[in-house]
C-alpha atoms as a PDB file:
ATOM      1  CA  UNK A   1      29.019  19.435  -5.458  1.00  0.00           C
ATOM      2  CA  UNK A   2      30.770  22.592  -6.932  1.00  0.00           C
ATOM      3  CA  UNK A   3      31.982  23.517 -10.432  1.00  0.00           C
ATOM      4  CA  UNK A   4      33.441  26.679 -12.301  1.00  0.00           C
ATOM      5  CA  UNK A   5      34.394  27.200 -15.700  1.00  0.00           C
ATOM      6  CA  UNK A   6      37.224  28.797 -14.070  1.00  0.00           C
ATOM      7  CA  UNK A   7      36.050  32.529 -14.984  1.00  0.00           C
ATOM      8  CA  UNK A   8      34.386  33.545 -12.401  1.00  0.00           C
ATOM      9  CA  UNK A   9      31.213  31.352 -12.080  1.00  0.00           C
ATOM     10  CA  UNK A  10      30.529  28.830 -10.095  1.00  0.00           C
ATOM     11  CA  UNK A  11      28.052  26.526  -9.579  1.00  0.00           C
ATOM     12  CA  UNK A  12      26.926  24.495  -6.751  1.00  0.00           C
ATOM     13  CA  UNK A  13      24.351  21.603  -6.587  1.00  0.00           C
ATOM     14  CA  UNK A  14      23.379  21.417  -2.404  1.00  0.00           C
ATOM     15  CA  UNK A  15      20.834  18.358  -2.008  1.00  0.00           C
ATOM     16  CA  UNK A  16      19.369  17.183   1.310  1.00  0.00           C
ATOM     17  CA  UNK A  17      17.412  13.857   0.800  1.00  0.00           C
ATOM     18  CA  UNK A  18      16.262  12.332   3.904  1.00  0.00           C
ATOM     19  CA  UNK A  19      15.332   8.629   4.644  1.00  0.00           C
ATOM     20  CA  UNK A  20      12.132   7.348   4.460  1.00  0.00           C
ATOM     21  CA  UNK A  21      10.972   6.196   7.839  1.00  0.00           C
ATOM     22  CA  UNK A  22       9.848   2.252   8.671  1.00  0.00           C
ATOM     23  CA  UNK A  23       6.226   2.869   7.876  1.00  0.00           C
ATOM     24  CA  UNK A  24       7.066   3.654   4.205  1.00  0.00           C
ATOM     25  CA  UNK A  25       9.068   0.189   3.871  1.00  0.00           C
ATOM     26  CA  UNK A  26       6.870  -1.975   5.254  1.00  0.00           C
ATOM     27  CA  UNK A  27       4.325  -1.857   2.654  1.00  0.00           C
ATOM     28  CA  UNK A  28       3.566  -2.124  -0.904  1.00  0.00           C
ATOM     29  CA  UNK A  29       4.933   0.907  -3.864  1.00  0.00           C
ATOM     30  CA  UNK A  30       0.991   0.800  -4.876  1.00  0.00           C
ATOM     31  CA  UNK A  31       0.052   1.088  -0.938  1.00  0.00           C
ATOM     32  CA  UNK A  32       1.549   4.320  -0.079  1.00  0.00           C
ATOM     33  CA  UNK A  33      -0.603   6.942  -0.514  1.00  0.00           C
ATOM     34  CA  UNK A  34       0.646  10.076  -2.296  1.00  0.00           C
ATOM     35  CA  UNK A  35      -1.555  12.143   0.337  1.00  0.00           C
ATOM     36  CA  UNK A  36       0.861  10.748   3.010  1.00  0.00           C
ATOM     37  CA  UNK A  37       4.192  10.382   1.653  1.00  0.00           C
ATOM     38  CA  UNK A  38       5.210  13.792   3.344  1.00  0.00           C
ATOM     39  CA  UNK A  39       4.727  11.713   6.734  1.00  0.00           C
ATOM     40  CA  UNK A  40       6.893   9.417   6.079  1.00  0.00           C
ATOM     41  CA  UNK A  41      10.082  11.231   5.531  1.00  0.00           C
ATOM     42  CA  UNK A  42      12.740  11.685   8.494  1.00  0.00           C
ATOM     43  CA  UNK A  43      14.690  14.588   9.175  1.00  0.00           C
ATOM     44  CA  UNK A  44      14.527  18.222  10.347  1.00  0.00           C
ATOM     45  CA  UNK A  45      15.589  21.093   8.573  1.00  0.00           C
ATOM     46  CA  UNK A  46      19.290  21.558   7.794  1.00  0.00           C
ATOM     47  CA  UNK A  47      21.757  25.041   7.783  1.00  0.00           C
ATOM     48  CA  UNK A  48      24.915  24.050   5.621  1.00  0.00           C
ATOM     49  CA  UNK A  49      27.449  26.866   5.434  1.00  0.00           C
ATOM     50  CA  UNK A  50      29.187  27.328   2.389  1.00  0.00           C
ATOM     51  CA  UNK A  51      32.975  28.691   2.200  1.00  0.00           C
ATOM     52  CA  UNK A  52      34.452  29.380  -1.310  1.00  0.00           C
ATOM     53  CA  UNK A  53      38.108  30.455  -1.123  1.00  0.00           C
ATOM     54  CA  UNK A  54      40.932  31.753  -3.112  1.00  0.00           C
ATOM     55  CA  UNK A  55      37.567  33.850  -4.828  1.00  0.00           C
ATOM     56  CA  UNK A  56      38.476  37.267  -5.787  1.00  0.00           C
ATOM     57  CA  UNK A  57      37.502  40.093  -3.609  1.00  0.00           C
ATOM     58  CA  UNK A  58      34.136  41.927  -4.019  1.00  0.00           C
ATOM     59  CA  UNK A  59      30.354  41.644  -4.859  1.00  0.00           C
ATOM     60  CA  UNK A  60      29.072  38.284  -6.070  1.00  0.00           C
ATOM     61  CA  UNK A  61      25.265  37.880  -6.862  1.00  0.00           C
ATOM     62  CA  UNK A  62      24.028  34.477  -5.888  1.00  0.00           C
ATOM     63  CA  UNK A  63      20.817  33.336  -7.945  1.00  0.00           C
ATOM     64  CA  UNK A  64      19.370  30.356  -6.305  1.00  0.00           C
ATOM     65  CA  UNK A  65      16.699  27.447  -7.652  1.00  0.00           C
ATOM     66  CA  UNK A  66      15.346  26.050  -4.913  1.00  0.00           C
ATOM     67  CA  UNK A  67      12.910  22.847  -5.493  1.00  0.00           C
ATOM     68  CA  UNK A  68      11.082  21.418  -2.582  1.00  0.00           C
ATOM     69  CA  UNK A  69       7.571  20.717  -1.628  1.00  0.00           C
ATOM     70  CA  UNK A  70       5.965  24.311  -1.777  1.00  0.00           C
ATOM     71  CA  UNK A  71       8.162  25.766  -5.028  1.00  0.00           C
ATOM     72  CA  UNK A  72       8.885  23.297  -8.367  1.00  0.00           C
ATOM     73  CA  UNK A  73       6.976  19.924  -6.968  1.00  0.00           C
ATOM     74  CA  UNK A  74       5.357  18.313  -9.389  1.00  0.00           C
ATOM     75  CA  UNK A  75       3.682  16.016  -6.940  1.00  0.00           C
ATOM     76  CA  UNK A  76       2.535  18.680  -4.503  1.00  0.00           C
ATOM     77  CA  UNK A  77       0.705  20.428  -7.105  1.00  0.00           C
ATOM     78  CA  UNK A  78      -0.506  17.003  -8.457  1.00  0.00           C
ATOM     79  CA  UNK A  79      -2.324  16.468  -4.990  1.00  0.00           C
ATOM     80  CA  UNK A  80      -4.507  19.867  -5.351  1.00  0.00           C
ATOM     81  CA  UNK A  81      -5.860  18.132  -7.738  1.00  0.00           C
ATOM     82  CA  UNK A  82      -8.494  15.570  -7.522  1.00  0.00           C
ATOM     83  CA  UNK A  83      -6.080  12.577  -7.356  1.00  0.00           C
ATOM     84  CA  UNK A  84      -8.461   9.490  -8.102  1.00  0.00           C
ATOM     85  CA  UNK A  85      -9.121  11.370 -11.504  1.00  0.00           C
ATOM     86  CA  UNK A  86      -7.529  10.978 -14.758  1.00  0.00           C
ATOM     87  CA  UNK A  87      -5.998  14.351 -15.481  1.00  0.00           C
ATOM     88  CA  UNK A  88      -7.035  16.279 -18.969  1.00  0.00           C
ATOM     89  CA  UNK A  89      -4.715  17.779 -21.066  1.00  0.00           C
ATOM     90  CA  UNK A  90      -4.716  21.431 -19.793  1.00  0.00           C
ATOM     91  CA  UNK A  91      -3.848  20.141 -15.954  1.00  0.00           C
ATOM     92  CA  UNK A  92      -0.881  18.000 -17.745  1.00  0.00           C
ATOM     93  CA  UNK A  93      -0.053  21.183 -19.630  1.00  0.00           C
ATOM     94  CA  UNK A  94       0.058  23.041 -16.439  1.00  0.00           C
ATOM     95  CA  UNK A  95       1.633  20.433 -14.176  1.00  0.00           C
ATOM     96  CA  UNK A  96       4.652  20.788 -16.934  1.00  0.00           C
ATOM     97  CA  UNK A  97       4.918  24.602 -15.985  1.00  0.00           C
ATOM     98  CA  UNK A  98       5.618  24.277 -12.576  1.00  0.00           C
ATOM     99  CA  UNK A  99       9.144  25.903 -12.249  1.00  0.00           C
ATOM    100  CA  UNK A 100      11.382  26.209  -8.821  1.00  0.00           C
ATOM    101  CA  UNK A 101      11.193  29.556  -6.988  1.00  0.00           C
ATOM    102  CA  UNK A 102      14.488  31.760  -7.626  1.00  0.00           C
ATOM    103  CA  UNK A 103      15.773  34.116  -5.356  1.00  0.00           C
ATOM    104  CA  UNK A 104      18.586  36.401  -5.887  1.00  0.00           C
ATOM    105  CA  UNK A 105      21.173  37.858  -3.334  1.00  0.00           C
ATOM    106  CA  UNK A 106      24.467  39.578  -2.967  1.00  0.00           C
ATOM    107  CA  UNK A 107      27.392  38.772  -0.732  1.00  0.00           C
ATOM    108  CA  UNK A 108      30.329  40.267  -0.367  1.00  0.00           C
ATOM    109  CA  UNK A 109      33.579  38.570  -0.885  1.00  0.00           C
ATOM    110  CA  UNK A 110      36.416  39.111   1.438  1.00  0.00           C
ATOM    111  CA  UNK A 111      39.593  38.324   2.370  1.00  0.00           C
ATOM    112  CA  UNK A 112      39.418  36.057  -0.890  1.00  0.00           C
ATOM    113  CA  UNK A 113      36.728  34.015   0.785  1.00  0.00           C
ATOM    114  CA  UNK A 114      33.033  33.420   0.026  1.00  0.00           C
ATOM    115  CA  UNK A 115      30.451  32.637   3.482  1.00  0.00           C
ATOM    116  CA  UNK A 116      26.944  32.423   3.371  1.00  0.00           C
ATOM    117  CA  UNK A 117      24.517  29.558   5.097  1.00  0.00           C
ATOM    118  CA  UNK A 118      21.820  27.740   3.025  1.00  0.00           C
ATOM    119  CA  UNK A 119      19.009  26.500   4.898  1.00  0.00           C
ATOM    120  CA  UNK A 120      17.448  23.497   3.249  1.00  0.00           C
ATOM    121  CA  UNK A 121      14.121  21.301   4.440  1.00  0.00           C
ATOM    122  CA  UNK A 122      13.752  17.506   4.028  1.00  0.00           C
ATOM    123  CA  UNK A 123      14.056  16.418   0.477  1.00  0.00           C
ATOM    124  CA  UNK A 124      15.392  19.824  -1.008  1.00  0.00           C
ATOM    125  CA  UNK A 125      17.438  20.573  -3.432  1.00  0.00           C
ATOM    126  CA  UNK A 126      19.437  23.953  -4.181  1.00  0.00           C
ATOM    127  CA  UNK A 127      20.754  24.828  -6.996  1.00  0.00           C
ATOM    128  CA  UNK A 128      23.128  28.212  -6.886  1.00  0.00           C
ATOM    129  CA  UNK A 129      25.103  29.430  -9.394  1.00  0.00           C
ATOM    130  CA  UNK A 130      27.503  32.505  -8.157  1.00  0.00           C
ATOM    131  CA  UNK A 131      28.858  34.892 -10.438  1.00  0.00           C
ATOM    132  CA  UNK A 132      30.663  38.253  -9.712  1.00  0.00           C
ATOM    133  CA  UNK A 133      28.852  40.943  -9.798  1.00  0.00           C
ATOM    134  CA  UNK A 134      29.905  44.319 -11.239  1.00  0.00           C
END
């Protein structure tokens, strides 16, 4: 999905959610271990390349919010954690805190056309918001 507020920034929401595989299904919500879940998921990593045209010519900075299972997961930082324990307020506290890695990057625009390739794992989500840069 991709919006703009039709001056010059546009954003782009670029999620790759996977299917769970049989194992997952066949049993209980309150059977599947949180350990596991990771196992369970299909699918391989994924390059999607992204074309913006009719975008004016020159230097756009791309800032990108990437959430997956090493940067902004809740439940992978939940599971360094002693699982089968309640959690006190301060590890609550933290577990709020956990923010998505950003990354920033410059492309160039030409020929009124935007390219660049996002590489995603299994049950990512991008967010990129593109603005020019001057």
């Amino acid at each position: 999905m991709i919006t703009t507020n039709s001056k010059d920034h546009y954003k782009l929401l670029v999620p790759y959610l996977v299917d769970m595989n049989a194992a997952y299904y066949l049993k209980e919500e309150d059977q599947v271990p949180a350990v596991g879940i990771e196992q369970m998921a299909t699918g391989e990593r994924k390059i999607i390349h992204v074309r913006i045209e009719n975008i004016k010519e020159g230097c756009w900075q791309i800032r990108r919010y990437c959430l997956n299972r090493e940067t902004g997961s809740i439940l992978n930082e939940w599971l360094n954690f002693d699982t089968d324990m309640e959690l006190r307020m301060e590890e609550v506290n933290y577990l709020e805190k956990v923010f998505p890695r950003i990354c920033t990057q410059r492309q160039i625009a030409e020929k009124n056309r935007l390219e660049f390739d996002i590489e995603l794992e299994p049950n990512e989500v991008q967010y990129l918001h593109i603005t020019e840069f001057n």
